[in-house]
PDB file of N, CA and C in Angstrom:
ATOM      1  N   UNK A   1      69.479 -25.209  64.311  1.00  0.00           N
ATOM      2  CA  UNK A   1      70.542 -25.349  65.288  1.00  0.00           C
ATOM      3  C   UNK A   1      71.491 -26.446  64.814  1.00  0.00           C
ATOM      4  N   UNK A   2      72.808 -26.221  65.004  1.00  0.00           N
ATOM      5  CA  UNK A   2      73.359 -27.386  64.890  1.00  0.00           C
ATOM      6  C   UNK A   2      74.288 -28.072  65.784  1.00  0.00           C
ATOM      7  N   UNK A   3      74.500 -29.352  65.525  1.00  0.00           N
ATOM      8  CA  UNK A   3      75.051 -30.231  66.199  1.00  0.00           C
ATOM      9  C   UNK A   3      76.621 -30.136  66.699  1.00  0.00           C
ATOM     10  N   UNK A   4      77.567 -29.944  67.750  1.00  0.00           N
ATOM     11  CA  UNK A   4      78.466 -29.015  67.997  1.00  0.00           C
ATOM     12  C   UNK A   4      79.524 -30.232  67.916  1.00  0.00           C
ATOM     13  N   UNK A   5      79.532 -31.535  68.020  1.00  0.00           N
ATOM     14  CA  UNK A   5      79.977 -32.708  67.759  1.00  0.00           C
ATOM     15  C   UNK A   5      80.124 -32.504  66.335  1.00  0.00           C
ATOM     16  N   UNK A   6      79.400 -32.253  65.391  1.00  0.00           N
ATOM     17  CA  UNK A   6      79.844 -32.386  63.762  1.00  0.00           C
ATOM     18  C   UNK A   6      80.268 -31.229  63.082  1.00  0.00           C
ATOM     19  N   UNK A   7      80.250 -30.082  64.395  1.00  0.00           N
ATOM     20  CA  UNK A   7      81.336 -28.660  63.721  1.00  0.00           C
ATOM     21  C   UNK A   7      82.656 -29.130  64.343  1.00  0.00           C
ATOM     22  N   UNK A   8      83.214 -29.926  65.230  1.00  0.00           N
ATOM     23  CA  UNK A   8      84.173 -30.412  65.667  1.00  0.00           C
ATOM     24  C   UNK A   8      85.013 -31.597  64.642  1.00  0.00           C
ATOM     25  N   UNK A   9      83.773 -32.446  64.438  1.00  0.00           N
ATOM     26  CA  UNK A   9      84.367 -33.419  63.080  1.00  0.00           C
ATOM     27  C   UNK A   9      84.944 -32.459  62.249  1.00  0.00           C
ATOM     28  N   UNK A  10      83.862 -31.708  61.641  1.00  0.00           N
ATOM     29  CA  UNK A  10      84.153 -31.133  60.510  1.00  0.00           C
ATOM     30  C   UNK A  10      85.748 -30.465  60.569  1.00  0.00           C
ATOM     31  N   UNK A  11      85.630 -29.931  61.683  1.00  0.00           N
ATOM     32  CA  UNK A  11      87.037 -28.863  62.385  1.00  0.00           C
ATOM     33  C   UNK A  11      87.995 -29.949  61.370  1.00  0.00           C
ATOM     34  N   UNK A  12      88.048 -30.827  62.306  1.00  0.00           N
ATOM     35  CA  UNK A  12      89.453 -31.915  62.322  1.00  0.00           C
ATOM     36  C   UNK A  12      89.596 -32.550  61.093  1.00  0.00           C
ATOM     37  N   UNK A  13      88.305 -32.461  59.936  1.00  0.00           N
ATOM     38  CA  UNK A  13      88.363 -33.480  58.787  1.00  0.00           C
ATOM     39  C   UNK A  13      89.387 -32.114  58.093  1.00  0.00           C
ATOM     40  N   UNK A  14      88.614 -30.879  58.022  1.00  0.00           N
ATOM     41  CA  UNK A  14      89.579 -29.766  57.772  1.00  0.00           C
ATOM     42  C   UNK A  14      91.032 -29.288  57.716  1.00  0.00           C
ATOM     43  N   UNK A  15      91.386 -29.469  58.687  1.00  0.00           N
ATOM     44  CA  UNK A  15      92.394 -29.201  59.568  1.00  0.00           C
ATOM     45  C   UNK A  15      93.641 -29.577  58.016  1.00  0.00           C
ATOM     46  N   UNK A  16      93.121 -31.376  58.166  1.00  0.00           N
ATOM     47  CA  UNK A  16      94.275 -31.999  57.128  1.00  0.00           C
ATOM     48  C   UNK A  16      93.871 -31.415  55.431  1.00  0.00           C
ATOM     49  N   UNK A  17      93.541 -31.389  55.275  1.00  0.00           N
ATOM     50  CA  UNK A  17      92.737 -31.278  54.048  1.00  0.00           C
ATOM     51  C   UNK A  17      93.208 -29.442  54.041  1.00  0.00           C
ATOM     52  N   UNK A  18      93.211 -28.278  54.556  1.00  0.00           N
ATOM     53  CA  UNK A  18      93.460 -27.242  54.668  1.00  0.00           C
ATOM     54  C   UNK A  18      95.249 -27.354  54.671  1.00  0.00           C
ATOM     55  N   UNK A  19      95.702 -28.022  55.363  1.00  0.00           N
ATOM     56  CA  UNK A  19      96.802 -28.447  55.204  1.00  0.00           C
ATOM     57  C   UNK A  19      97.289 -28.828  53.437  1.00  0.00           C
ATOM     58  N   UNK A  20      96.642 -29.485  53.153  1.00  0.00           N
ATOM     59  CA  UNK A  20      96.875 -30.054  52.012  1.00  0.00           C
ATOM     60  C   UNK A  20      97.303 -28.811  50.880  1.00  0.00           C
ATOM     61  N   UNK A  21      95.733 -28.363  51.058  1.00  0.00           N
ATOM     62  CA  UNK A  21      95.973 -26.917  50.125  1.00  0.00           C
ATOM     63  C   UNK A  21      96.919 -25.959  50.372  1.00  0.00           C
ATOM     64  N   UNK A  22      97.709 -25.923  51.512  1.00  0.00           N
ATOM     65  CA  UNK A  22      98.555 -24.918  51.773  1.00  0.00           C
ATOM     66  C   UNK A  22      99.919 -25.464  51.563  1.00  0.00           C
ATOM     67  N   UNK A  23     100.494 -26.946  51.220  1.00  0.00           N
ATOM     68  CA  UNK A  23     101.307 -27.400  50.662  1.00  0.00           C
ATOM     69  C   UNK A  23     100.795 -27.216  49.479  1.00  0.00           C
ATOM     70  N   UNK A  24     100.050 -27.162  48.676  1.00  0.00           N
ATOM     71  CA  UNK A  24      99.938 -27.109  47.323  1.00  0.00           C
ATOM     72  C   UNK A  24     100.036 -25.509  46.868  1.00  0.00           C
ATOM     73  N   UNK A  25      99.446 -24.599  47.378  1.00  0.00           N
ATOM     74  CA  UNK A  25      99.776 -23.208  47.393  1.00  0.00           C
ATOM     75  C   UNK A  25     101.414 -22.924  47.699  1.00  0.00           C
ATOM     76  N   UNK A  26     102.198 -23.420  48.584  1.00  0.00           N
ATOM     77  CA  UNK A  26     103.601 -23.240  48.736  1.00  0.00           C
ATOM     78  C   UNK A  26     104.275 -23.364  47.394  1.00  0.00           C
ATOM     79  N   UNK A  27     104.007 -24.906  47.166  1.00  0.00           N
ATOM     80  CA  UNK A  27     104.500 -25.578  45.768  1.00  0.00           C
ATOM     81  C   UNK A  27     104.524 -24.480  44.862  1.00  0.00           C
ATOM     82  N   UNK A  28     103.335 -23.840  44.547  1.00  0.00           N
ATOM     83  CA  UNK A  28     103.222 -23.502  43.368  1.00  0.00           C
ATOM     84  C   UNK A  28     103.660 -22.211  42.772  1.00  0.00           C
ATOM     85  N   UNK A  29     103.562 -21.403  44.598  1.00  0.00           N
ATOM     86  CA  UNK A  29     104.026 -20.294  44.705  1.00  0.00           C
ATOM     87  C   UNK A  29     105.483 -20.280  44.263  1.00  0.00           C
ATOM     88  N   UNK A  30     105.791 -21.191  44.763  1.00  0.00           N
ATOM     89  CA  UNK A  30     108.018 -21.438  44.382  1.00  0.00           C
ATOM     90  C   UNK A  30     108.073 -21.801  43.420  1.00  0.00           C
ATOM     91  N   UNK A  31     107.250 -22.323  42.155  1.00  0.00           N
ATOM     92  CA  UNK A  31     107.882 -22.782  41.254  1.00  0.00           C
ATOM     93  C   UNK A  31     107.948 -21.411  40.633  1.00  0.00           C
ATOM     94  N   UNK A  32     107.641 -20.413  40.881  1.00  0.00           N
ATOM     95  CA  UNK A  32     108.082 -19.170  39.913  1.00  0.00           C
ATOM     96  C   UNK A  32     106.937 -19.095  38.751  1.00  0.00           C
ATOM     97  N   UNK A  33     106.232 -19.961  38.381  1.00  0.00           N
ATOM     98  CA  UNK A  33     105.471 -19.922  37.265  1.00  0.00           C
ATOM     99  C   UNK A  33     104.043 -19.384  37.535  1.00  0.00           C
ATOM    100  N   UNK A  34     103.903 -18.422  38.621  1.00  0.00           N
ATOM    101  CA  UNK A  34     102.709 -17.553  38.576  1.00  0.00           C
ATOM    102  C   UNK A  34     102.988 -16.220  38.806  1.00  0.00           C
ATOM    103  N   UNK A  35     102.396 -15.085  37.817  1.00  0.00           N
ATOM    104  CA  UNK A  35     102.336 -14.030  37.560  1.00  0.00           C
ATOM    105  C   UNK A  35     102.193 -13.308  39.004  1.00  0.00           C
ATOM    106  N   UNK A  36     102.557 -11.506  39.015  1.00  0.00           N
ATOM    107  CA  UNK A  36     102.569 -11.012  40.310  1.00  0.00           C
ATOM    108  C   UNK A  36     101.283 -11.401  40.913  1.00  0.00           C
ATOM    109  N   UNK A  37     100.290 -10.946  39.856  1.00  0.00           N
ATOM    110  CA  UNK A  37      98.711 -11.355  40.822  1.00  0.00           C
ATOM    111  C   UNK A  37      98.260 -12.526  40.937  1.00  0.00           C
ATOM    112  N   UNK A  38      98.862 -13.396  40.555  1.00  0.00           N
ATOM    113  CA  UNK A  38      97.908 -14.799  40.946  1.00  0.00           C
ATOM    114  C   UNK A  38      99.419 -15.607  42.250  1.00  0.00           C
ATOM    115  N   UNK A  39     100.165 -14.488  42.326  1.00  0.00           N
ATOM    116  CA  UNK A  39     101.289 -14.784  43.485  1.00  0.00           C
ATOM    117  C   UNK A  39     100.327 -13.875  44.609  1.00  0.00           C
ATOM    118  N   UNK A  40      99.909 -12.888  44.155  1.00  0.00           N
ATOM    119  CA  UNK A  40      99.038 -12.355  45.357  1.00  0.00           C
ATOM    120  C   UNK A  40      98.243 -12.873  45.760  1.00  0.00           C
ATOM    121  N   UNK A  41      97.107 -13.761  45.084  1.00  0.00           N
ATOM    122  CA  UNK A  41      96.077 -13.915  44.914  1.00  0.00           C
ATOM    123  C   UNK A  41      96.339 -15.435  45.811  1.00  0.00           C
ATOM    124  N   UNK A  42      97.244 -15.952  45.483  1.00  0.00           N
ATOM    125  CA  UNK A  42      97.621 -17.313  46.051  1.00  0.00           C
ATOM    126  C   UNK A  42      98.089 -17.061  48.181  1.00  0.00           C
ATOM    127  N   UNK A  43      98.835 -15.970  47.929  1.00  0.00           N
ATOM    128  CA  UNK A  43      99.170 -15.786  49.157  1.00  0.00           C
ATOM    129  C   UNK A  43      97.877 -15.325  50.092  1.00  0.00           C
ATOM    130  N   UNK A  44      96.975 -14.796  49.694  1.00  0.00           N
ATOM    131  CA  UNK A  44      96.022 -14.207  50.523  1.00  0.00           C
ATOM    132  C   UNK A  44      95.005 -15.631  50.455  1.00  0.00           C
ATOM    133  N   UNK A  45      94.863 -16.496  49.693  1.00  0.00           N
ATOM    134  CA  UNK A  45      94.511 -17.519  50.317  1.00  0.00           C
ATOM    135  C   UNK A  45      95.040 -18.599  50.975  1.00  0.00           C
ATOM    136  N   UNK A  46      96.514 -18.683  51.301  1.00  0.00           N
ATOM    137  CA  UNK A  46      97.095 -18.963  52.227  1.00  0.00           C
ATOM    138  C   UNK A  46      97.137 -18.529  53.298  1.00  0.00           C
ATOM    139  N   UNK A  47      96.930 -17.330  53.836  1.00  0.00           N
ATOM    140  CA  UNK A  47      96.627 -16.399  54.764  1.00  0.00           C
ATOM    141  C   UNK A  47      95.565 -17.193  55.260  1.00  0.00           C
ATOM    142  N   UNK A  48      94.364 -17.445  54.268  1.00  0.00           N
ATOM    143  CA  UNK A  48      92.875 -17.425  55.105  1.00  0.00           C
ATOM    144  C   UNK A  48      93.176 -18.733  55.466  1.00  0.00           C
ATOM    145  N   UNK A  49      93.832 -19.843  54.771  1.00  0.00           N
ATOM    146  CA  UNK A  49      93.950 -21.610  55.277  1.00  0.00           C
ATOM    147  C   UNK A  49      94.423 -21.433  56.724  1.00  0.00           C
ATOM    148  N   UNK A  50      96.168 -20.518  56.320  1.00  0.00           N
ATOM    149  CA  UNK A  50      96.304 -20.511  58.163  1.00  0.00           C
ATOM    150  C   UNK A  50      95.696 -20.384  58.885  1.00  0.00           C
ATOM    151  N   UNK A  51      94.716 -19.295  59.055  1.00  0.00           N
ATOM    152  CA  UNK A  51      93.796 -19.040  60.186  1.00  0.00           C
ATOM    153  C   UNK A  51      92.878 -19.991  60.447  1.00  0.00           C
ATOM    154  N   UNK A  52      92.584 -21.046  59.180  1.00  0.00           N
ATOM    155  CA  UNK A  52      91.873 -21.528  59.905  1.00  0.00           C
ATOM    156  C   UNK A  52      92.174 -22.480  60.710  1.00  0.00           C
ATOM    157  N   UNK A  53      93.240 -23.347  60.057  1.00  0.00           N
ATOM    158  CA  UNK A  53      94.656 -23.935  60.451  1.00  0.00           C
ATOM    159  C   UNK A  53      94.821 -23.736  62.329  1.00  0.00           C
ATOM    160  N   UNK A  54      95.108 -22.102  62.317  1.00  0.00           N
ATOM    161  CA  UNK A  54      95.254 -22.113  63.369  1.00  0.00           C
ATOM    162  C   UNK A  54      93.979 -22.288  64.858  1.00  0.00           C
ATOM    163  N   UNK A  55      92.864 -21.437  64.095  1.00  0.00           N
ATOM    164  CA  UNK A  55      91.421 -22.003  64.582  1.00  0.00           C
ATOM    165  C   UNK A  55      91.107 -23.386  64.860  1.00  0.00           C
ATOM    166  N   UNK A  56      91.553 -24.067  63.871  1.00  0.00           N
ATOM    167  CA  UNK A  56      91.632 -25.625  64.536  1.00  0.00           C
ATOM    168  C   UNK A  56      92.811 -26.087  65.736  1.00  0.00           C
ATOM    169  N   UNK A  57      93.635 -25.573  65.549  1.00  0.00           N
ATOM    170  CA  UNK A  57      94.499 -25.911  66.296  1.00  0.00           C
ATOM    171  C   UNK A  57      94.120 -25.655  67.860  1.00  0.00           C
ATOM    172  N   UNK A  58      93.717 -24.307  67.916  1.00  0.00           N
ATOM    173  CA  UNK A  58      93.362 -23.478  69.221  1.00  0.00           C
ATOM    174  C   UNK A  58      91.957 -24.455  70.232  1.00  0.00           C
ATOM    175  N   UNK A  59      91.378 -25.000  69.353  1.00  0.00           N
ATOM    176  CA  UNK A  59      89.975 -25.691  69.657  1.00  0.00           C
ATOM    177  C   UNK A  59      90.581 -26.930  69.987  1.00  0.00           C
ATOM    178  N   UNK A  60      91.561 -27.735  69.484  1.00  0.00           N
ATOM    179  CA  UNK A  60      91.959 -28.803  69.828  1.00  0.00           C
ATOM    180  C   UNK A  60      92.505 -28.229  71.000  1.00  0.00           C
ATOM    181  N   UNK A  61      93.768 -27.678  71.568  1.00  0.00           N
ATOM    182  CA  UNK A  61      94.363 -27.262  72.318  1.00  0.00           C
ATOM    183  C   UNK A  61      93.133 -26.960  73.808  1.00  0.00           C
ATOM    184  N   UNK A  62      92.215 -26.209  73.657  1.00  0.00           N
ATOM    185  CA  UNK A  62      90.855 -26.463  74.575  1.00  0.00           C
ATOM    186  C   UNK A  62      90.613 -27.892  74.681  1.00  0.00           C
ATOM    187  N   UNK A  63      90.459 -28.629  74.031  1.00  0.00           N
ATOM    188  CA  UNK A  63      89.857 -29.806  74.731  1.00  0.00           C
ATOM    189  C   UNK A  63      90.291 -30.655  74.642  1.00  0.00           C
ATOM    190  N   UNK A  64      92.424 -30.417  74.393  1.00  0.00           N
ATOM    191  CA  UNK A  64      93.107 -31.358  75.194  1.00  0.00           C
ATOM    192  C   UNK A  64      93.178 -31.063  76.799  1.00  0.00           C
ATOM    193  N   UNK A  65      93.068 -29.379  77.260  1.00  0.00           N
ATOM    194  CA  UNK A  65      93.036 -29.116  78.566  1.00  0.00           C
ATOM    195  C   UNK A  65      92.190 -29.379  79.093  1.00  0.00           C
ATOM    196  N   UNK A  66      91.139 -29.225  78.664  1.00  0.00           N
ATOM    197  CA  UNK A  66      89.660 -29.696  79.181  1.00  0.00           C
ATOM    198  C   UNK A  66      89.971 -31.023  79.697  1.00  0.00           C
ATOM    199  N   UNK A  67      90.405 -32.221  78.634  1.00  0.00           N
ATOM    200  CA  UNK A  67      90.542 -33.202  79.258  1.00  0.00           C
ATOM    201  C   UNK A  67      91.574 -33.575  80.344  1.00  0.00           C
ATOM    202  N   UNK A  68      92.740 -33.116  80.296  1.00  0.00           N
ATOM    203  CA  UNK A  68      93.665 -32.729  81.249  1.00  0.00           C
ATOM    204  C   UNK A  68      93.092 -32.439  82.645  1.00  0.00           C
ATOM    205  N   UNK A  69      92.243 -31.717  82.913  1.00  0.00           N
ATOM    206  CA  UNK A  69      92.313 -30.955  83.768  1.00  0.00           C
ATOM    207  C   UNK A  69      91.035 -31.751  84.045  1.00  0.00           C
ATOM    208  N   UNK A  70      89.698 -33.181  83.616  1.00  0.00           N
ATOM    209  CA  UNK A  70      89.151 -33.763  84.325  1.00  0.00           C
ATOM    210  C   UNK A  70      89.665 -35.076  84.733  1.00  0.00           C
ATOM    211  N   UNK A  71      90.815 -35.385  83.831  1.00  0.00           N
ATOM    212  CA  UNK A  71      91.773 -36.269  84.301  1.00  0.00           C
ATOM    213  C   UNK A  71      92.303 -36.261  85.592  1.00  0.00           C
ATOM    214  N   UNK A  72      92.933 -35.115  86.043  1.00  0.00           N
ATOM    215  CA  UNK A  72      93.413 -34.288  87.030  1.00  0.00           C
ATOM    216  C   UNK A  72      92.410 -34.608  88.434  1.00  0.00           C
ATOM    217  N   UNK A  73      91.105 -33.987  88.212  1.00  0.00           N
ATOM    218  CA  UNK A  73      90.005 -33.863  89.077  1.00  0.00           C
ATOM    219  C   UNK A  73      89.738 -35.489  89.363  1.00  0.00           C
ATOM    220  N   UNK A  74      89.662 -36.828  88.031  1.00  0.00           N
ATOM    221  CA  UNK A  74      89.550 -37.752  88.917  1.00  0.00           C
ATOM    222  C   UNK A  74      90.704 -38.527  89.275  1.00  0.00           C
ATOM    223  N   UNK A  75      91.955 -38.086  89.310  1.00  0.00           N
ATOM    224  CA  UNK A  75      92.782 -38.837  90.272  1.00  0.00           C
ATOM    225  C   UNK A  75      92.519 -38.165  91.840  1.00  0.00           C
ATOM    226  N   UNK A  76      92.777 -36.780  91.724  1.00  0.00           N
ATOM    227  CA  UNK A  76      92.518 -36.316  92.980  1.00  0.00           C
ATOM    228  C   UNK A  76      91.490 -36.840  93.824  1.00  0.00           C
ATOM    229  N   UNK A  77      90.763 -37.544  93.557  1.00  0.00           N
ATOM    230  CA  UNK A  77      89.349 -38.370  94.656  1.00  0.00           C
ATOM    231  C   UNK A  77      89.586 -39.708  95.081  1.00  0.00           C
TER     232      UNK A  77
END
Protein backbone atom coordinates (compact mmCIF):
# COMPACT_ATOMS: atom_id res chain seq x y z
CA UNK A 1 0.00 0.00 0.00
CA UNK A 2 1.15 3.29 -0.34
CA UNK A 3 1.41 6.42 1.33
CA UNK A 4 -1.08 9.07 -0.47
CA UNK A 5 0.94 12.13 1.11
CA UNK A 6 4.15 10.96 -1.00
CA UNK A 7 2.06 10.33 -4.37
CA UNK A 8 1.09 14.01 -3.76
CA UNK A 9 4.84 15.10 -3.08
CA UNK A 10 5.81 13.20 -5.79
CA UNK A 11 2.75 14.89 -7.98
CA UNK A 12 4.20 18.43 -7.24
CA UNK A 13 8.11 17.51 -7.32
CA UNK A 14 6.87 16.43 -11.01
CA UNK A 15 4.80 18.90 -12.04
CA UNK A 16 8.16 21.33 -12.35
CA UNK A 17 10.51 18.99 -13.52
CA UNK A 18 7.78 17.71 -16.36
CA UNK A 19 7.65 21.22 -17.09
CA UNK A 20 11.19 21.38 -17.60
CA UNK A 21 11.19 18.62 -20.18
CA UNK A 22 8.50 20.14 -22.13
CA UNK A 23 10.49 23.44 -22.48
CA UNK A 24 13.27 21.40 -23.57
CA UNK A 25 11.16 19.32 -26.11
CA UNK A 26 9.68 22.83 -27.50
CA UNK A 27 13.34 24.09 -27.85
CA UNK A 28 14.37 21.45 -29.76
CA UNK A 29 11.46 20.80 -31.72
CA UNK A 30 11.97 24.64 -33.26
CA UNK A 31 15.33 24.50 -33.81
CA UNK A 32 14.52 22.55 -37.04
CA UNK A 33 17.39 20.16 -36.42
CA UNK A 34 15.29 16.95 -35.89
CA UNK A 35 14.30 14.64 -38.58
CA UNK A 36 10.36 13.94 -39.42
CA UNK A 37 10.48 11.00 -36.84
CA UNK A 38 12.28 12.09 -34.00
CA UNK A 39 9.82 15.47 -34.59
CA UNK A 40 7.17 12.79 -34.10
CA UNK A 41 8.65 11.01 -31.65
CA UNK A 42 9.35 14.26 -29.62
CA UNK A 43 5.78 15.48 -29.97
CA UNK A 44 4.09 12.36 -28.67
CA UNK A 45 6.17 12.72 -25.69
CA UNK A 46 5.08 16.03 -25.17
CA UNK A 47 1.63 14.92 -25.42
CA UNK A 48 2.24 12.38 -22.52
CA UNK A 49 4.22 15.42 -20.16
CA UNK A 50 0.99 17.48 -20.77
CA UNK A 51 -1.26 15.10 -19.42
CA UNK A 52 0.48 14.68 -16.82
CA UNK A 53 1.04 18.34 -16.42
CA UNK A 54 -2.44 18.58 -16.55
CA UNK A 55 -3.16 15.59 -13.95
CA UNK A 56 -1.21 17.58 -11.62
CA UNK A 57 -2.81 20.51 -12.11
CA UNK A 58 -6.46 18.99 -11.71
CA UNK A 59 -5.33 17.38 -8.16
CA UNK A 60 -4.01 20.63 -7.03
CA UNK A 61 -7.15 22.42 -8.16
CA UNK A 62 -9.14 19.60 -5.69
CA UNK A 63 -7.40 20.48 -2.79
CA UNK A 64 -7.27 24.08 -3.27
CA UNK A 65 -11.29 23.65 -3.10
CA UNK A 66 -11.18 21.26 -0.57
CA UNK A 67 -9.47 23.78 1.38
CA UNK A 68 -11.69 26.59 0.34
CA UNK A 69 -14.63 25.13 1.10
CA UNK A 70 -13.30 24.03 5.00
CA UNK A 71 -12.20 27.48 5.28
CA UNK A 72 -15.70 28.46 4.38
CA UNK A 73 -17.33 25.86 6.94
CA UNK A 74 -15.08 27.40 9.76
CA UNK A 75 -15.95 30.95 9.42
CA UNK A 76 -19.55 30.07 9.17
CA UNK A 77 -19.56 28.83 13.11
Amino acid sequence: MTNKNTENDQTNINFEENMQMLEKLVKEMESGDLTLEQSLKAFEKGVKIVRKCQESLTQAEVRVNKLMQEMNLDTDN
